[in-house]
C-alpha atoms as a PDB file:
ATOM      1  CA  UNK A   1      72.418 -51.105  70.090  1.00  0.00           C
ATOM      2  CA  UNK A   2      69.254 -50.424  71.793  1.00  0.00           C
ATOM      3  CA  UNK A   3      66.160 -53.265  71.007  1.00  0.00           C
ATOM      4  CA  UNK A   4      63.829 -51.285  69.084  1.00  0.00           C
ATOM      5  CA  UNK A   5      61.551 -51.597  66.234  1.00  0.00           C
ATOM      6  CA  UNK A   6      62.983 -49.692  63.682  1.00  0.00           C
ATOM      7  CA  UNK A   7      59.843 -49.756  61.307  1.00  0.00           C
ATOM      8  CA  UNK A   8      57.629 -48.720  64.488  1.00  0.00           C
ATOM      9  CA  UNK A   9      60.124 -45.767  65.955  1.00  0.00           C
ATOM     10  CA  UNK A  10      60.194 -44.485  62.463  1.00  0.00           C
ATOM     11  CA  UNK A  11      55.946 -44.731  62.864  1.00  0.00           C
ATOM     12  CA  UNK A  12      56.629 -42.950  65.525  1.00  0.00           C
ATOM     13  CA  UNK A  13      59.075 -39.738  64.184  1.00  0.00           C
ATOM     14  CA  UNK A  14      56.348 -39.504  61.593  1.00  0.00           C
ATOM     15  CA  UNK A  15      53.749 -39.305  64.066  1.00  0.00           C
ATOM     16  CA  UNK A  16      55.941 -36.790  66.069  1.00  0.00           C
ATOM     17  CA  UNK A  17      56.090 -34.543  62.916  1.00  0.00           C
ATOM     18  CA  UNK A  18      52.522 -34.930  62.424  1.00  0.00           C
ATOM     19  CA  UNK A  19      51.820 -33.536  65.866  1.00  0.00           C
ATOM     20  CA  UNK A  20      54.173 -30.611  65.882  1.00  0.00           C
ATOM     21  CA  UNK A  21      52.928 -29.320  62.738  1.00  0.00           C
ATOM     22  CA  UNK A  22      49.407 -29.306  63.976  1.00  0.00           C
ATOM     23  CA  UNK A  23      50.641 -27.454  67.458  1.00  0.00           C
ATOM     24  CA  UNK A  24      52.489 -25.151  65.081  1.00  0.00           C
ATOM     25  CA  UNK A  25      49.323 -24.292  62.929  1.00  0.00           C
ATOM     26  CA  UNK A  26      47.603 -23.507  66.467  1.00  0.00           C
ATOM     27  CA  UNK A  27      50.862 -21.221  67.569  1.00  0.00           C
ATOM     28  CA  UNK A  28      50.443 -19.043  64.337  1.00  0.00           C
ATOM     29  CA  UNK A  29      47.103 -18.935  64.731  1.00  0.00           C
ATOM     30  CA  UNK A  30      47.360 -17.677  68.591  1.00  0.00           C
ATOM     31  CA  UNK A  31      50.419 -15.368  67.500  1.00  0.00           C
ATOM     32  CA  UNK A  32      49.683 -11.639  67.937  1.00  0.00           C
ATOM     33  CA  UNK A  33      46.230 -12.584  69.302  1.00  0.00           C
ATOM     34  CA  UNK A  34      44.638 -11.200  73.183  1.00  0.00           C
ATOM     35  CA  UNK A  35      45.548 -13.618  75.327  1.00  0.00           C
ATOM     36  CA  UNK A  36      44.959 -14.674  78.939  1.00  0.00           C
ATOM     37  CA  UNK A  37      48.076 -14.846  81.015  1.00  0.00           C
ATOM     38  CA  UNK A  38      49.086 -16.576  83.838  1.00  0.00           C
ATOM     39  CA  UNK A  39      51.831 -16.604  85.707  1.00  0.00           C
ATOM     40  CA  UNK A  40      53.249 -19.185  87.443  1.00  0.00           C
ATOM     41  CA  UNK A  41      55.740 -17.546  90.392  1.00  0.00           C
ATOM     42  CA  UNK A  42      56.460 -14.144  91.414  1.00  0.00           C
ATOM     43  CA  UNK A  43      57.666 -10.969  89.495  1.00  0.00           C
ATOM     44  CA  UNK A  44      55.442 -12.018  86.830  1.00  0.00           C
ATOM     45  CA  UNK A  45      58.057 -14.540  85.762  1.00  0.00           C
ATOM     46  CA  UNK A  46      57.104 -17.810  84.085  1.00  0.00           C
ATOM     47  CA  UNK A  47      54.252 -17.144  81.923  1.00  0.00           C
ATOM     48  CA  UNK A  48      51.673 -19.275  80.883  1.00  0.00           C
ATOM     49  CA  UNK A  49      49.350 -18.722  78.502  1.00  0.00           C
ATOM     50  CA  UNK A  50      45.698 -20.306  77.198  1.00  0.00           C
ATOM     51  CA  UNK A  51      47.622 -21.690  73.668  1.00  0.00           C
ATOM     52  CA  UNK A  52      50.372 -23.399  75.956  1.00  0.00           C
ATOM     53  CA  UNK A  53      47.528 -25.130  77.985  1.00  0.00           C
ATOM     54  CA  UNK A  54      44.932 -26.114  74.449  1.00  0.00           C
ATOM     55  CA  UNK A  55      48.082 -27.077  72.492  1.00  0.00           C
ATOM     56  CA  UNK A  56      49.752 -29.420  74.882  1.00  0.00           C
ATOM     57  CA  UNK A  57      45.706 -30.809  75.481  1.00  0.00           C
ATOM     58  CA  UNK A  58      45.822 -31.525  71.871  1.00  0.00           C
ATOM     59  CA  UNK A  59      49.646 -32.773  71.406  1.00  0.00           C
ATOM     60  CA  UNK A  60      48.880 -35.377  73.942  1.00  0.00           C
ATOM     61  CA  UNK A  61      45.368 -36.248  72.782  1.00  0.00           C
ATOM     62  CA  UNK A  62      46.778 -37.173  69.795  1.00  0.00           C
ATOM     63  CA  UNK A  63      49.770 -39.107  71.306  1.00  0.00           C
ATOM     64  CA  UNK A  64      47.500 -41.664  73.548  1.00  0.00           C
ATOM     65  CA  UNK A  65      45.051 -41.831  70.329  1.00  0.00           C
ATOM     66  CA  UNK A  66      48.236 -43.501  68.155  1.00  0.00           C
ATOM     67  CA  UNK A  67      50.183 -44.972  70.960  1.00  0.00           C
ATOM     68  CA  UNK A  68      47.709 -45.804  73.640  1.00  0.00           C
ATOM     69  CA  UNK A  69      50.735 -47.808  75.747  1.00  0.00           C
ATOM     70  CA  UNK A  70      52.870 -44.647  75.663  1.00  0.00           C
ATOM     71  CA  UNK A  71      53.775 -42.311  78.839  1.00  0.00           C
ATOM     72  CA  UNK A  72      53.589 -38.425  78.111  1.00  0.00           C
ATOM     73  CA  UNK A  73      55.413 -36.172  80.145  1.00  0.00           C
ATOM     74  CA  UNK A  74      54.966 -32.245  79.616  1.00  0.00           C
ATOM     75  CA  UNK A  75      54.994 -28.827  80.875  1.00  0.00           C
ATOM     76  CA  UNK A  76      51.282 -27.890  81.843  1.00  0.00           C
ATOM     77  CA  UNK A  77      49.950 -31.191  82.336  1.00  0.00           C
ATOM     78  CA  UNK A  78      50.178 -34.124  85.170  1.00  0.00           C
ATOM     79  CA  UNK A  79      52.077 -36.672  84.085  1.00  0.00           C
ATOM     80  CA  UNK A  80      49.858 -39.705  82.232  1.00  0.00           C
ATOM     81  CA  UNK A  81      50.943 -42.584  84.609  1.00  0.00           C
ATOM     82  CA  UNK A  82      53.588 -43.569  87.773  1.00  0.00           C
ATOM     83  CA  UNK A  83      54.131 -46.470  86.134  1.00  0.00           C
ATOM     84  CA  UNK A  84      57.800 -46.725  83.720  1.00  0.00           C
ATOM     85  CA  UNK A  85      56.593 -47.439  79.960  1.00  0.00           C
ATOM     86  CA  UNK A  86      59.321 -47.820  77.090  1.00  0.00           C
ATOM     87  CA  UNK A  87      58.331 -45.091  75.110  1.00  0.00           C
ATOM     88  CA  UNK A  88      58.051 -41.549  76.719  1.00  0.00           C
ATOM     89  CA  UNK A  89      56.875 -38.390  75.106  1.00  0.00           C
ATOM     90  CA  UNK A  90      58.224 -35.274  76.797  1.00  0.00           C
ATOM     91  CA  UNK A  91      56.437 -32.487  74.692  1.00  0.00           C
ATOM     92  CA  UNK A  92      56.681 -28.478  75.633  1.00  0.00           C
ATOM     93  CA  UNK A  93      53.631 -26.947  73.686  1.00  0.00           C
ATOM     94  CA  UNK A  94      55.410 -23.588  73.834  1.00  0.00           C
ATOM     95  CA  UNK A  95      58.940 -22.697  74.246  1.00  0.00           C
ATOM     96  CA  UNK A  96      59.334 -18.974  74.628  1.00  0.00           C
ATOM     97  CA  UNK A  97      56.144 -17.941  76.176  1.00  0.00           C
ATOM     98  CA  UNK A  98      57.228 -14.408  77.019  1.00  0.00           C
ATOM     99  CA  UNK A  99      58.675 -14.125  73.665  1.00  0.00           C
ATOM    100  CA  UNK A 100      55.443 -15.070  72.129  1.00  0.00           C
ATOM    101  CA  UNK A 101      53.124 -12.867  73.748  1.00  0.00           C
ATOM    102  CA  UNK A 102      55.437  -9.736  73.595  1.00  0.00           C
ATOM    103  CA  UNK A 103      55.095 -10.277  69.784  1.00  0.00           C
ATOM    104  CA  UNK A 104      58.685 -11.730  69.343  1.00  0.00           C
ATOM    105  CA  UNK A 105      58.709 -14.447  66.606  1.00  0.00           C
ATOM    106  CA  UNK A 106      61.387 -16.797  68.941  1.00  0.00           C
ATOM    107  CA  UNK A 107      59.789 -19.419  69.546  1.00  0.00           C
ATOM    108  CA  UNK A 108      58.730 -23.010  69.355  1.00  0.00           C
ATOM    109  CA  UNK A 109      57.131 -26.244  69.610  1.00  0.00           C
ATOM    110  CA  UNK A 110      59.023 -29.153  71.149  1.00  0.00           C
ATOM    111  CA  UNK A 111      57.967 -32.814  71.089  1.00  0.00           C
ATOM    112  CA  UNK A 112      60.838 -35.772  72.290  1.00  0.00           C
ATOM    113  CA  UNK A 113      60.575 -39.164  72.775  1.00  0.00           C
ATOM    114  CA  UNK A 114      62.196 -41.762  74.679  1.00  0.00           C
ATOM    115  CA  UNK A 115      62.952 -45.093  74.929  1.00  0.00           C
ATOM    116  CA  UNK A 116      64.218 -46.543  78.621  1.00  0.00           C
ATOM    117  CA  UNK A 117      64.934 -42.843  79.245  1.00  0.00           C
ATOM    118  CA  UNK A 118      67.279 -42.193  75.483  1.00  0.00           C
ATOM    119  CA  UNK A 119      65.908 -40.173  73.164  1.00  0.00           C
ATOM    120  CA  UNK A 120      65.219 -41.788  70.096  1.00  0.00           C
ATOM    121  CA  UNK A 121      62.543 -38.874  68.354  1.00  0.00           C
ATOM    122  CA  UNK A 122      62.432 -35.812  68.230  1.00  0.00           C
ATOM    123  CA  UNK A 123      60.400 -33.073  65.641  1.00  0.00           C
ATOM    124  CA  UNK A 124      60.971 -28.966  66.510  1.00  0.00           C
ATOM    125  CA  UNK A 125      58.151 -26.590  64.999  1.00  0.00           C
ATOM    126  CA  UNK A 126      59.968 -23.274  64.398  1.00  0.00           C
ATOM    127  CA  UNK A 127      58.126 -20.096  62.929  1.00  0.00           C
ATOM    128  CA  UNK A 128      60.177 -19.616  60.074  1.00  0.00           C
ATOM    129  CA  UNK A 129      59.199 -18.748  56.561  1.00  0.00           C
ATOM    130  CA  UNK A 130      55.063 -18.406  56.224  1.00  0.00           C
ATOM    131  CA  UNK A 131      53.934 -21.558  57.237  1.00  0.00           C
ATOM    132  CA  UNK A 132      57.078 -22.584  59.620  1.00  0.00           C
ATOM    133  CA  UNK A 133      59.106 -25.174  59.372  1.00  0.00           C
ATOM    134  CA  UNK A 134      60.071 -28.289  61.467  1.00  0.00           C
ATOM    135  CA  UNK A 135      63.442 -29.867  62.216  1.00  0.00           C
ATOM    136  CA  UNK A 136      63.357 -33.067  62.943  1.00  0.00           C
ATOM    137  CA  UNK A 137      65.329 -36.957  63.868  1.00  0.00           C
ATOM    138  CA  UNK A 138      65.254 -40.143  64.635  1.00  0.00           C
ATOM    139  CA  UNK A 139      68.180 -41.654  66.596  1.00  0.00           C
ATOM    140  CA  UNK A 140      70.309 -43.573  63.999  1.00  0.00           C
ATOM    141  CA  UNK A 141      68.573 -41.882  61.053  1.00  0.00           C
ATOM    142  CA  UNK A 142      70.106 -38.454  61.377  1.00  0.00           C
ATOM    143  CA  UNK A 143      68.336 -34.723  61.322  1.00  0.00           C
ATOM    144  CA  UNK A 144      66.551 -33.166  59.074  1.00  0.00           C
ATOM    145  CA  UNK A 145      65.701 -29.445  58.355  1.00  0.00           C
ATOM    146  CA  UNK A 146      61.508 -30.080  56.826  1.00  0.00           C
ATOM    147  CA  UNK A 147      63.650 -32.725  53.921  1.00  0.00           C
ATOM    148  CA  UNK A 148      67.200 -31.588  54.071  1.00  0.00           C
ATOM    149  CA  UNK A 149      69.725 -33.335  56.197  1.00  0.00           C
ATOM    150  CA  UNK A 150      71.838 -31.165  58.566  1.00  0.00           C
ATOM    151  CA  UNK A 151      75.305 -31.992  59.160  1.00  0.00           C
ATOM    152  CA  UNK A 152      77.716 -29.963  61.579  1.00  0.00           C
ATOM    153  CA  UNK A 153      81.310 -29.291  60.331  1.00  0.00           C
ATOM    154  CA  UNK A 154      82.638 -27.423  62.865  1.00  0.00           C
ATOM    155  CA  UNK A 155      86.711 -26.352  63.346  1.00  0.00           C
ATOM    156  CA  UNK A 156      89.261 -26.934  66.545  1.00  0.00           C
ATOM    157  CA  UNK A 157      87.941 -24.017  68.730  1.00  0.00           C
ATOM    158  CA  UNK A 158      85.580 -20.934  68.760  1.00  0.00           C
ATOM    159  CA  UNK A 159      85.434 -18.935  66.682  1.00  0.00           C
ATOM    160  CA  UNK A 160      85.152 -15.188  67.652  1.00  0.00           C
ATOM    161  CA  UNK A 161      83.026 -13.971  64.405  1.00  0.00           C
ATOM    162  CA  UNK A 162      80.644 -16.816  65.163  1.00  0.00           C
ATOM    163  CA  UNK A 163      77.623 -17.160  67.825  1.00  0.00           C
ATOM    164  CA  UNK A 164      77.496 -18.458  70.943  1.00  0.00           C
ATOM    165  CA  UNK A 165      73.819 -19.559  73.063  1.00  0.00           C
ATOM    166  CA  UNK A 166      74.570 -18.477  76.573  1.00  0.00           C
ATOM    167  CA  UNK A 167      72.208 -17.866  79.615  1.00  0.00           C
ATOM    168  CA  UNK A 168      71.615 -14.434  80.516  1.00  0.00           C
ATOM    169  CA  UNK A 169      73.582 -14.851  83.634  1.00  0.00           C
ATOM    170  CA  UNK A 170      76.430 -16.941  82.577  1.00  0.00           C
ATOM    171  CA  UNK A 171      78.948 -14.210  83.865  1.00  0.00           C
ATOM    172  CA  UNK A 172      77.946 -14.817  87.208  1.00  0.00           C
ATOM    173  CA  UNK A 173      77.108 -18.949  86.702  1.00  0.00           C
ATOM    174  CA  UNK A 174      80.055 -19.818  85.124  1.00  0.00           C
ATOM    175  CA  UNK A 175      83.876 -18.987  84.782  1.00  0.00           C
ATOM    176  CA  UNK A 176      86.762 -19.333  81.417  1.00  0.00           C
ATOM    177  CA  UNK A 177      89.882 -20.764  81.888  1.00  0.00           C
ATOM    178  CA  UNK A 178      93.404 -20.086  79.525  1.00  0.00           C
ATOM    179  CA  UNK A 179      91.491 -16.941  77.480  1.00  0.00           C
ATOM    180  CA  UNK A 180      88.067 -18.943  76.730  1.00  0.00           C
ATOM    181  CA  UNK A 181      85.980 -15.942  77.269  1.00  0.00           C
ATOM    182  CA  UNK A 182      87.913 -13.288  74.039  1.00  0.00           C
ATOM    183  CA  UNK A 183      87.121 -16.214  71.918  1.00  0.00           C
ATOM    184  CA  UNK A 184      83.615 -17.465  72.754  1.00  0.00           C
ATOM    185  CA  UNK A 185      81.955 -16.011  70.291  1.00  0.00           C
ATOM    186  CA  UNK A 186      79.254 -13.275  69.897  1.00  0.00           C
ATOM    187  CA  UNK A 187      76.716 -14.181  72.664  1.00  0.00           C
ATOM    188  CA  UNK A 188      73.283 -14.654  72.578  1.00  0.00           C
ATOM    189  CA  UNK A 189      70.748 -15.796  74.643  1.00  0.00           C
ATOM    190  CA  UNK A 190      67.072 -16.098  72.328  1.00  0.00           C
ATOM    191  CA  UNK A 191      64.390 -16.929  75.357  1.00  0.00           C
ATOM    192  CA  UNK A 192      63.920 -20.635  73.913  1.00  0.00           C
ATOM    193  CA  UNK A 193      65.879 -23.344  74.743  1.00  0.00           C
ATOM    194  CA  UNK A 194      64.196 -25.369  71.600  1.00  0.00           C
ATOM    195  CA  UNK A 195      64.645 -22.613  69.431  1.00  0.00           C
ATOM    196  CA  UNK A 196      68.968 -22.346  70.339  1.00  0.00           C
ATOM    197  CA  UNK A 197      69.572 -26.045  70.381  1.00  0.00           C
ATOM    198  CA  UNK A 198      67.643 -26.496  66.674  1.00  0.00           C
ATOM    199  CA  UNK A 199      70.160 -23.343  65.536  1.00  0.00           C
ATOM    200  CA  UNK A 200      72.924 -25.333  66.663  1.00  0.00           C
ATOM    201  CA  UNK A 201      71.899 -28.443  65.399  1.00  0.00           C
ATOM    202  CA  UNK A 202      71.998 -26.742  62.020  1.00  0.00           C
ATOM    203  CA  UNK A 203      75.002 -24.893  62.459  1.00  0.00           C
ATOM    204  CA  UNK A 204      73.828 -21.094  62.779  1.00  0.00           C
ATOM    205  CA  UNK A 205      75.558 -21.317  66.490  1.00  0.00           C
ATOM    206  CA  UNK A 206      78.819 -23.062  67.376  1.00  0.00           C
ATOM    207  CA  UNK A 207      77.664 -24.181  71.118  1.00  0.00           C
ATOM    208  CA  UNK A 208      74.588 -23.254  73.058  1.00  0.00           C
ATOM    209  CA  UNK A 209      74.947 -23.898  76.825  1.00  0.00           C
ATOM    210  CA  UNK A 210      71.854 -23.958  79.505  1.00  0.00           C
ATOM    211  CA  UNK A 211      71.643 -24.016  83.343  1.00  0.00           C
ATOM    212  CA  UNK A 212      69.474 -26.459  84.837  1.00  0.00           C
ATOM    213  CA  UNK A 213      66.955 -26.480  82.419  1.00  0.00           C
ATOM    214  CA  UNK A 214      63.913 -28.966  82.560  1.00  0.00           C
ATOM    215  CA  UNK A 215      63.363 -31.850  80.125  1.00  0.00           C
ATOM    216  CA  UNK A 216      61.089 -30.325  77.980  1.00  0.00           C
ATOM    217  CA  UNK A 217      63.179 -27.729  77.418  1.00  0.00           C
ATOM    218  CA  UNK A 218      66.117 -30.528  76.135  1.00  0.00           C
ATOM    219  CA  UNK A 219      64.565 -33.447  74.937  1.00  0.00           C
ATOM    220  CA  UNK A 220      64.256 -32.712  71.282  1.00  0.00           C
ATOM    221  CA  UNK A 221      67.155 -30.666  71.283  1.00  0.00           C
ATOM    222  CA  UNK A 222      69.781 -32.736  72.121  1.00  0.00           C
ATOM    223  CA  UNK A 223      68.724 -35.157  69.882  1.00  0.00           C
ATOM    224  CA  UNK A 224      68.705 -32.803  67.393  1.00  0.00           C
ATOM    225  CA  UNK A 225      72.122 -31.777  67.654  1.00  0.00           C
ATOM    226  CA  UNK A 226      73.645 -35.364  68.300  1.00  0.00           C
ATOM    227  CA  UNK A 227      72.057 -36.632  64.733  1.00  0.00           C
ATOM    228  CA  UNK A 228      73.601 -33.663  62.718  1.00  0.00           C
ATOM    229  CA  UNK A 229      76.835 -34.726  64.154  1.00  0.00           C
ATOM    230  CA  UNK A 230      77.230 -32.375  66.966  1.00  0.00           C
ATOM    231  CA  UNK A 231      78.116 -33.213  70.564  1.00  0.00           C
ATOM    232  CA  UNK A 232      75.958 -32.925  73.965  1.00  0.00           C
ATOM    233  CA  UNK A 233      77.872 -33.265  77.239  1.00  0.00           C
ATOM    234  CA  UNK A 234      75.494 -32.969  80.614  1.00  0.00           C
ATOM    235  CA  UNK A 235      76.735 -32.116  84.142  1.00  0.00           C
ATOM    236  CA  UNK A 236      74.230 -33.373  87.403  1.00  0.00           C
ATOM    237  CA  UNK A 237      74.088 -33.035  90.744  1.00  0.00           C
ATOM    238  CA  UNK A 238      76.212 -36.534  90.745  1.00  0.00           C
ATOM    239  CA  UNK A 239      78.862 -36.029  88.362  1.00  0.00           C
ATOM    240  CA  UNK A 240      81.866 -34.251  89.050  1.00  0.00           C
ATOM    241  CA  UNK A 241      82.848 -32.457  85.569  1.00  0.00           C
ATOM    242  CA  UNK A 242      81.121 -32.912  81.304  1.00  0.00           C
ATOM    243  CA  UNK A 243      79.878 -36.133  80.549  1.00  0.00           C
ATOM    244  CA  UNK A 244      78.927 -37.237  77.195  1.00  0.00           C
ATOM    245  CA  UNK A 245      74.985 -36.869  76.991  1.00  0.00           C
ATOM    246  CA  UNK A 246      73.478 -40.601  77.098  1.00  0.00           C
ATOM    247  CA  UNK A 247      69.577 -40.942  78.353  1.00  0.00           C
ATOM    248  CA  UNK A 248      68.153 -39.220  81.346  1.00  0.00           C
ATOM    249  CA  UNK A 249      67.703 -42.381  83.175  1.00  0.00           C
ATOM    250  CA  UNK A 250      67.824 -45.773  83.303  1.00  0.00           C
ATOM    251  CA  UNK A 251      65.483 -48.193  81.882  1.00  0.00           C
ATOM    252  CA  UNK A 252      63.467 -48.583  84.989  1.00  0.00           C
ATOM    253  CA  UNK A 253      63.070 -44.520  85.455  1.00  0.00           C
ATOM    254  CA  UNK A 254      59.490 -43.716  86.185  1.00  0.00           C
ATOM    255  CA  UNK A 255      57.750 -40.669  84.502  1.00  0.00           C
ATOM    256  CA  UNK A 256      58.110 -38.732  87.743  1.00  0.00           C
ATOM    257  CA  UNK A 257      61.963 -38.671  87.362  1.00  0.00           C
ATOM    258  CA  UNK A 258      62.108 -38.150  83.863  1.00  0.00           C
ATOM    259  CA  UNK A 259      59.513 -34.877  85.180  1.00  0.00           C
ATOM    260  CA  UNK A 260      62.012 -33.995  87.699  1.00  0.00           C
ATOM    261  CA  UNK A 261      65.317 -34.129  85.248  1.00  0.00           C
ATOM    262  CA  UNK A 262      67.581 -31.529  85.833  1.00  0.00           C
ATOM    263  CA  UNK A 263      71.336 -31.105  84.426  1.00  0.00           C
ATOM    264  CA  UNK A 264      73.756 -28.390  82.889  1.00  0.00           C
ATOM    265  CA  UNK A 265      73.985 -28.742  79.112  1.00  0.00           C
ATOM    266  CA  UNK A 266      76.930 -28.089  76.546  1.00  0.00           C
ATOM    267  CA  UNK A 267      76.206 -28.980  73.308  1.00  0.00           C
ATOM    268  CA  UNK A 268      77.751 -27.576  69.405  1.00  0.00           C
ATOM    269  CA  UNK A 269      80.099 -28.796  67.080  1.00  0.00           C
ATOM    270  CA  UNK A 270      82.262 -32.299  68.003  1.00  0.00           C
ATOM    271  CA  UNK A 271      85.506 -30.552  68.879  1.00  0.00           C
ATOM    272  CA  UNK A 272      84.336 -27.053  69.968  1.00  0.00           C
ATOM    273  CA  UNK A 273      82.289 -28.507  72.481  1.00  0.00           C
ATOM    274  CA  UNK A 274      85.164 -30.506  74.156  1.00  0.00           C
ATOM    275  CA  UNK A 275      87.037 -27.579  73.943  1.00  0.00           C
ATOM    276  CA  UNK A 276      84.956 -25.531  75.760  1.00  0.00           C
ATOM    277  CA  UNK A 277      84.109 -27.855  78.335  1.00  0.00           C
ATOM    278  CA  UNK A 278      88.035 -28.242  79.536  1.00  0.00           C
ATOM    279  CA  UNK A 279      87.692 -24.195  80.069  1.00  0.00           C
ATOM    280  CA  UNK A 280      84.236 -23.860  81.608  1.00  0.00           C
ATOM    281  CA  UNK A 281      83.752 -24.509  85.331  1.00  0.00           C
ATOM    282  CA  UNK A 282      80.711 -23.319  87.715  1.00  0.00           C
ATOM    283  CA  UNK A 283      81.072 -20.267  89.867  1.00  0.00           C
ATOM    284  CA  UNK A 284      80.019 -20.988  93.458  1.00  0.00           C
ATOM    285  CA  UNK A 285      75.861 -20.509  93.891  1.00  0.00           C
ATOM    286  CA  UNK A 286      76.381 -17.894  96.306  1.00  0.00           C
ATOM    287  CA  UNK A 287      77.664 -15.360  93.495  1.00  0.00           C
ATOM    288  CA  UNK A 288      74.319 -16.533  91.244  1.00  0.00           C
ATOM    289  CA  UNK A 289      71.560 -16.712  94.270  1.00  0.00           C
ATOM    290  CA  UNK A 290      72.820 -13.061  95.233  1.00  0.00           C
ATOM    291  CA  UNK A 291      72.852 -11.468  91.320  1.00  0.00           C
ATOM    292  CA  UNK A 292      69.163 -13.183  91.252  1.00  0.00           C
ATOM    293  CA  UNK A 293      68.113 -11.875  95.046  1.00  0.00           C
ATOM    294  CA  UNK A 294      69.197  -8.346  94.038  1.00  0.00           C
ATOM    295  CA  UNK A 295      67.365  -8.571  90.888  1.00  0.00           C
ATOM    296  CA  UNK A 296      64.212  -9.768  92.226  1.00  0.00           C
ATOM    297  CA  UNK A 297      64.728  -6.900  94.399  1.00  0.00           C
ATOM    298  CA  UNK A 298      65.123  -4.192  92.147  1.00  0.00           C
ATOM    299  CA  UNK A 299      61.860  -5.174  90.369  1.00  0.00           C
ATOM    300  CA  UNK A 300      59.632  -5.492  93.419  1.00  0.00           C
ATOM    301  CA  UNK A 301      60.895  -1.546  94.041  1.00  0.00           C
ATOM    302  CA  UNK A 302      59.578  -0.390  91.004  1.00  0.00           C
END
């Protein structure tokens, strides 16, 4: 069992869901508004937009005002500190920028945190209904849907009639073994990391599975889907097949490393995920840096 304050984390989730409902007030109110763009590498790829930049200010204004001894780790922002505090907020102000200003309602607010590297918070804003809604956990407490709990009861396998969170590109990232790929499900890949792993946590997909994302993109989620009962399993650069998700360090890792994260995960229902992950292996990066080199390519010729 990890030594923590239970009184203070839950403080803390409360604090979390304080904070993500505020940031998704600000998203609605930025939502089908002009905005400046950025962009932060070629092909106009990676957007980034004035609400990312004033909502993350304002997430972690509010963090350091509460929890002055905390780190904060995000997207737009410097880190806080080099030095390794216990409690970490990774936060991602907006998840699905291009979604957002193309006037697609998939997207969402993402603030984790973690304690010698585990998640132990986590509170999603997601633009549902007319105000939106947040899903939300606290390691040991379960997840929670605004006041309902969430609990996955998933079967032995995929299902074919059910969906499936896949990367764009998984046909080229990844390969099926023993007829994995007729049953996978109906794909779908949404634009949000945030946004797939909260549907799986509540059971609208059976496994969502993401390439190398960063830790913004993952923090929340994973806790998410690990408190409704689900499973997360994480391949790195030093691990030669699917681990069971733990932390993303040690207790000594420093807010640089948590910054620079980066792993492969596979997360969904208890026994779909293991079943999955004994059929999926990664296609060489040749295959993948090629696909991506000849569509880069084809849009600079247009």
């Amino acid at each position: 069992m990890l030594d923590i304050d239970h009184v203070y984390l839950q403080s803390i989730e409360e604090a979390a869901v304080k904070f993500a409902g505020e940031a998704g007030d600000m998203l609605l109110n930025y939502f089908g508004t002009d905005l400046d763009i950025e962009y932060k590498s070629e092909n106009r790829r990676d957007p980034v937009t004035q609400a990312d930049k004033n909502i993350e200010k304002h997430i972690r204004e509010s963090i350091l005002k509460s929890f002055p001894d905390h780190g904060v780790v995000g997207e737009e922002f410097d880190n806080t500190t080099h030095d390794s505090p216990e409690y970490v907020w990774i936060i991602d102000p907006l998840d699905g920028t291009n979604n957002f200003v193309n006037g697609l309602q998939v997207f969402s607010c993402s603030i984790a945190v973690v304690f010698q590297g585990i998640p132990v918070v986590a509170a999603v804003f997601l633009p549902w209904r007319d105000s939106g809604s947040i899903i939300h956990a606290r390691i040991g407490n379960g997840t929670f849907e605004n006041d309902r709990r969430l609990k996955l009861v998933g079967g032995e396998s995929p299902q074919r009639g059910r969906l499936s969170g896949l990367p764009s590109y998984y046909w080229a990232m990844f390969g099926f073994r023993n007829g994995l790929r007729r049953q996978i499900g109906e794909i779908r890949s949404l634009g949000s990391v945030v946004y797939e792993l909260a549907l799986t946590a509540r059971g609208s997909m059976q496994i969502s599975l993401f390439y190398s994302p960063k830790i913004w993109d993952v923090a929340a989620g994973v806790l998410l889907v690990k408190e409704a009962g689900g499973d997360v399993r994480v391949r790195t650069q030093t691990t030669d097949g699917w681990e069971p998700f733990i932390s993303f360090g040690s207790g000594t890792t420093t807010l640089q490393e948590l910054y620079d994260w980066r792993g492969t995960i596979l997360a969904g229902d208890q026994n779909i995920t293991q079943y999955v992950s004994r059929r999926l292996f990664y296609r060489r990066r040749l295959l993948f840096r090629l696909i991506r080199w000849i569509k880069d390519k084809r849009g600079n010729n247009r």
